[in-house]
N, C-alpha and C. Protein backbone atom coordinates (compact mmCIF):
# COMPACT_ATOMS: atom_id res chain seq x y z
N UNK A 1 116.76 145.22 83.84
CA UNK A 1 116.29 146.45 84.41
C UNK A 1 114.97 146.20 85.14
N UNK A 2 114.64 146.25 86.74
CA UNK A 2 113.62 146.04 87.23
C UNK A 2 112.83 147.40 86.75
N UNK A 3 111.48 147.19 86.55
CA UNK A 3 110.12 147.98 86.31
C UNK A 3 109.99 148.84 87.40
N UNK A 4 110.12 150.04 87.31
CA UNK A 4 108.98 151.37 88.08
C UNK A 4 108.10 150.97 88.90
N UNK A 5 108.25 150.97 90.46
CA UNK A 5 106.96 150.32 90.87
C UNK A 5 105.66 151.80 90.78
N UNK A 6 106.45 153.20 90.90
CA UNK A 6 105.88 154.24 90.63
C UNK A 6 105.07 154.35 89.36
N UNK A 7 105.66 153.83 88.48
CA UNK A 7 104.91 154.14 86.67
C UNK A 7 103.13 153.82 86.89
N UNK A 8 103.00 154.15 86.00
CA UNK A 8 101.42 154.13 85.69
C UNK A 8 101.16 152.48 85.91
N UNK A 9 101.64 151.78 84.55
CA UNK A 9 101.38 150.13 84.89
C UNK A 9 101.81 150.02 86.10
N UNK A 10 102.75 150.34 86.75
CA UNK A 10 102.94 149.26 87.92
C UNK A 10 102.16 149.46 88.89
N UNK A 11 101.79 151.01 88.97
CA UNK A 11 100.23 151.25 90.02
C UNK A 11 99.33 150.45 89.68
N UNK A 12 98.49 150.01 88.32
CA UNK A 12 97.98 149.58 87.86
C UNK A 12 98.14 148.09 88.08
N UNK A 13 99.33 147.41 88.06
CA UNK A 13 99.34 146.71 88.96
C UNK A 13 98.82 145.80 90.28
N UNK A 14 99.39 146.89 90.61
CA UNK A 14 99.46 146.91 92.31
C UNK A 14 97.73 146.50 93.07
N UNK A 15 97.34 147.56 92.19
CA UNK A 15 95.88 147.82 92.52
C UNK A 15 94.94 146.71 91.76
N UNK A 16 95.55 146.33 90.80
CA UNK A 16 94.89 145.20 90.23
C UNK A 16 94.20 143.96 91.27
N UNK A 17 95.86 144.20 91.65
CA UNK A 17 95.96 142.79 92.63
C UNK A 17 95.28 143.00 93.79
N UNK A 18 94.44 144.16 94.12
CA UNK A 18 94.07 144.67 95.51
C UNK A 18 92.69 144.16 95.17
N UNK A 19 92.16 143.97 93.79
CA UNK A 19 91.50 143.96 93.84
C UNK A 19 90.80 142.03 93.75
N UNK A 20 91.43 141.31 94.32
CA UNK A 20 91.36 139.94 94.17
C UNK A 20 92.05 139.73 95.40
N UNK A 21 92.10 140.21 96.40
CA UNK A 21 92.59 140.46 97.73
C UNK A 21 91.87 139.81 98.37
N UNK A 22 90.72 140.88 98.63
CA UNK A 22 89.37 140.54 99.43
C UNK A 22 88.22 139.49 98.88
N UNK A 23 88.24 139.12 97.81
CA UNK A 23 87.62 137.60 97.03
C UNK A 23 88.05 136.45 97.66
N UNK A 24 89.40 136.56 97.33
CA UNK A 24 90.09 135.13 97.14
C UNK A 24 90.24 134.76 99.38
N UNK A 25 90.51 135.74 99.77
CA UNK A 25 90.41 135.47 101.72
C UNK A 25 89.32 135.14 102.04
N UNK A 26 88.29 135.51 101.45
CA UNK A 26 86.35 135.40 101.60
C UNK A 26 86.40 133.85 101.02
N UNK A 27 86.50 133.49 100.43
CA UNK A 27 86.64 131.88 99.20
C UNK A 27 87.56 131.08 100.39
N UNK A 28 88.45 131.18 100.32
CA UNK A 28 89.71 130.58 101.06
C UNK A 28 89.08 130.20 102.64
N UNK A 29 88.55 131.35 103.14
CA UNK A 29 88.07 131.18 104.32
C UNK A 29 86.97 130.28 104.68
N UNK A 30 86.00 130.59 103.34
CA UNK A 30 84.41 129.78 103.68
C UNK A 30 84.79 127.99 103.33
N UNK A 31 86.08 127.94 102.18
CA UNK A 31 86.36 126.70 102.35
C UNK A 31 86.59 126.20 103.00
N UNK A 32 87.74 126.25 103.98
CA UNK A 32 88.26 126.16 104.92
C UNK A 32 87.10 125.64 106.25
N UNK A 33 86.31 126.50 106.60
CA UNK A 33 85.28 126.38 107.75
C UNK A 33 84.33 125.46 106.48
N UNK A 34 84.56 125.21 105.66
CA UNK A 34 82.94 124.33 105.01
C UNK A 34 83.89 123.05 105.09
N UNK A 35 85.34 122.78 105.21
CA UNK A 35 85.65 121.48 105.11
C UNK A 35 85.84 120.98 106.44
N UNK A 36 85.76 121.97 107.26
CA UNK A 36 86.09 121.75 108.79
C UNK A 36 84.73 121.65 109.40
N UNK A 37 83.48 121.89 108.92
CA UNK A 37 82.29 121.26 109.01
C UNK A 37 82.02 119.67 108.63
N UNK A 38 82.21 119.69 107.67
CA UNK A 38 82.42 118.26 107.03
C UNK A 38 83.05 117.57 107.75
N UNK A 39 84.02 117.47 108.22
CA UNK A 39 84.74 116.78 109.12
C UNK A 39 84.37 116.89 110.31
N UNK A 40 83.76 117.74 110.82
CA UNK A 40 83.60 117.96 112.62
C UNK A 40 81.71 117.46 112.92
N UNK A 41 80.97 117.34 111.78
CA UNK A 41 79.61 117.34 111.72
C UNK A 41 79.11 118.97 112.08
N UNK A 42 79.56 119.61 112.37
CA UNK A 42 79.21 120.96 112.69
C UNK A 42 78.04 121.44 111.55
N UNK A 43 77.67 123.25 111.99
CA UNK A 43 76.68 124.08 110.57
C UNK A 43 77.31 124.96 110.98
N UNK A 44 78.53 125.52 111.65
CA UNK A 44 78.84 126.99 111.70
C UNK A 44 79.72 127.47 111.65
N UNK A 45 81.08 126.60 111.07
CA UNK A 45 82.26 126.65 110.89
C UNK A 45 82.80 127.42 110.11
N UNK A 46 81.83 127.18 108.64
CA UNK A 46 82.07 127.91 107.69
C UNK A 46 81.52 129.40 107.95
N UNK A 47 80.92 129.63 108.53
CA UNK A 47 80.43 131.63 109.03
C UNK A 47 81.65 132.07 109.73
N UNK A 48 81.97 131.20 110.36
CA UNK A 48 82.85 131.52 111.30
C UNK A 48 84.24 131.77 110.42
N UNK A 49 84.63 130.86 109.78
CA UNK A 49 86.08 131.40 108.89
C UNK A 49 85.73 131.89 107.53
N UNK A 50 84.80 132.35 107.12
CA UNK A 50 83.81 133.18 106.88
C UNK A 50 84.11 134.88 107.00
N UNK A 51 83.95 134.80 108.39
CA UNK A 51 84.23 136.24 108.74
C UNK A 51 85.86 136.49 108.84
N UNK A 52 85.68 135.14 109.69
CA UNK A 52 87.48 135.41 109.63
C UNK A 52 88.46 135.62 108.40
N UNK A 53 87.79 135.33 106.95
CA UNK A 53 88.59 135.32 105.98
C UNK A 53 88.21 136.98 105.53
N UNK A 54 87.22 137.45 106.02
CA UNK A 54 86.72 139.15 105.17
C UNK A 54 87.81 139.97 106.59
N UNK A 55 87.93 139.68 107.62
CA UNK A 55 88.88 140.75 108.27
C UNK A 55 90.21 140.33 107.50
N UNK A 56 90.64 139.22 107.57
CA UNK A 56 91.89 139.22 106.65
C UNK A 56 92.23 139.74 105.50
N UNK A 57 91.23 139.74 104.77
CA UNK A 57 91.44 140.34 103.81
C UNK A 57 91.28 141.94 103.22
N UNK A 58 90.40 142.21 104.74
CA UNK A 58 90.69 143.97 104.97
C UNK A 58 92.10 144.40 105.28
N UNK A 59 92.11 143.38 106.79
CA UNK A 59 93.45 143.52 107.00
C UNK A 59 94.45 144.08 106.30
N UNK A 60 94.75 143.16 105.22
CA UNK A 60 95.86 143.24 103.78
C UNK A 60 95.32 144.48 102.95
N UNK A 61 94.22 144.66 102.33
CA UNK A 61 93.93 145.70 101.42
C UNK A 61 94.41 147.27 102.25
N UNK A 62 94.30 147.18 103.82
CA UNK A 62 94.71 148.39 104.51
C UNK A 62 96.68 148.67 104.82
N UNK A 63 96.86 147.03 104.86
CA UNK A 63 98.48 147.46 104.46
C UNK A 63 99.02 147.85 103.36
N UNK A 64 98.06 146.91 102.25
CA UNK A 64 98.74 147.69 101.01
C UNK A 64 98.78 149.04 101.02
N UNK A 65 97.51 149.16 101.08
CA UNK A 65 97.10 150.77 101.07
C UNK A 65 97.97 151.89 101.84
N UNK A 66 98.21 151.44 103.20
CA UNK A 66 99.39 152.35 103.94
C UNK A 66 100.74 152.46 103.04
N UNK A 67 101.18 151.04 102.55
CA UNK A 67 102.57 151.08 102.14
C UNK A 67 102.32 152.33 101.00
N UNK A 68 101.46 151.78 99.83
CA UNK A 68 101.54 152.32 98.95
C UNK A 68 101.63 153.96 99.07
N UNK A 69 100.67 154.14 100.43
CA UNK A 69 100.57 156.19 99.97
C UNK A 69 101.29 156.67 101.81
N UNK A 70 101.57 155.36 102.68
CA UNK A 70 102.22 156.26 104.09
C UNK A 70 103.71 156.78 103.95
């Protein structure tokens, strides 16, 4: 029997996971530009995917968000 995605836990859920959304794209990103510094001799790689990892991860928190209540 698949789980309620409606029920209380599974909102609970859902939102859990929203909430390690925008962390883990911010982390992911600054790594990413801090290893691509390392390798390129660069200092600005990591700002740069940096930012790019916090719109991504708005990005996603605003789809969830549509699916869940559009």
């Amino acid at each position: 029997m698949k789980p309620d995605p409606n029920s209380p836990w599974g909102m609970m859920g859902r939102y859990t996971t929203l909430a390690f959304v925008l962390p883990s794209s911010m982390f992911v990103g600054f790594v990413v530009g801090f290893l691509l510094d390392k390798l390129f001799g660069t200092t600005y790689l990591d700002m740069v995917f940096l930012l790019l990892g916090i719109v991504a991860g708005f990005v996603e928190l605003i789809r969830e968000l549509q699916k869940n209540h559009g």
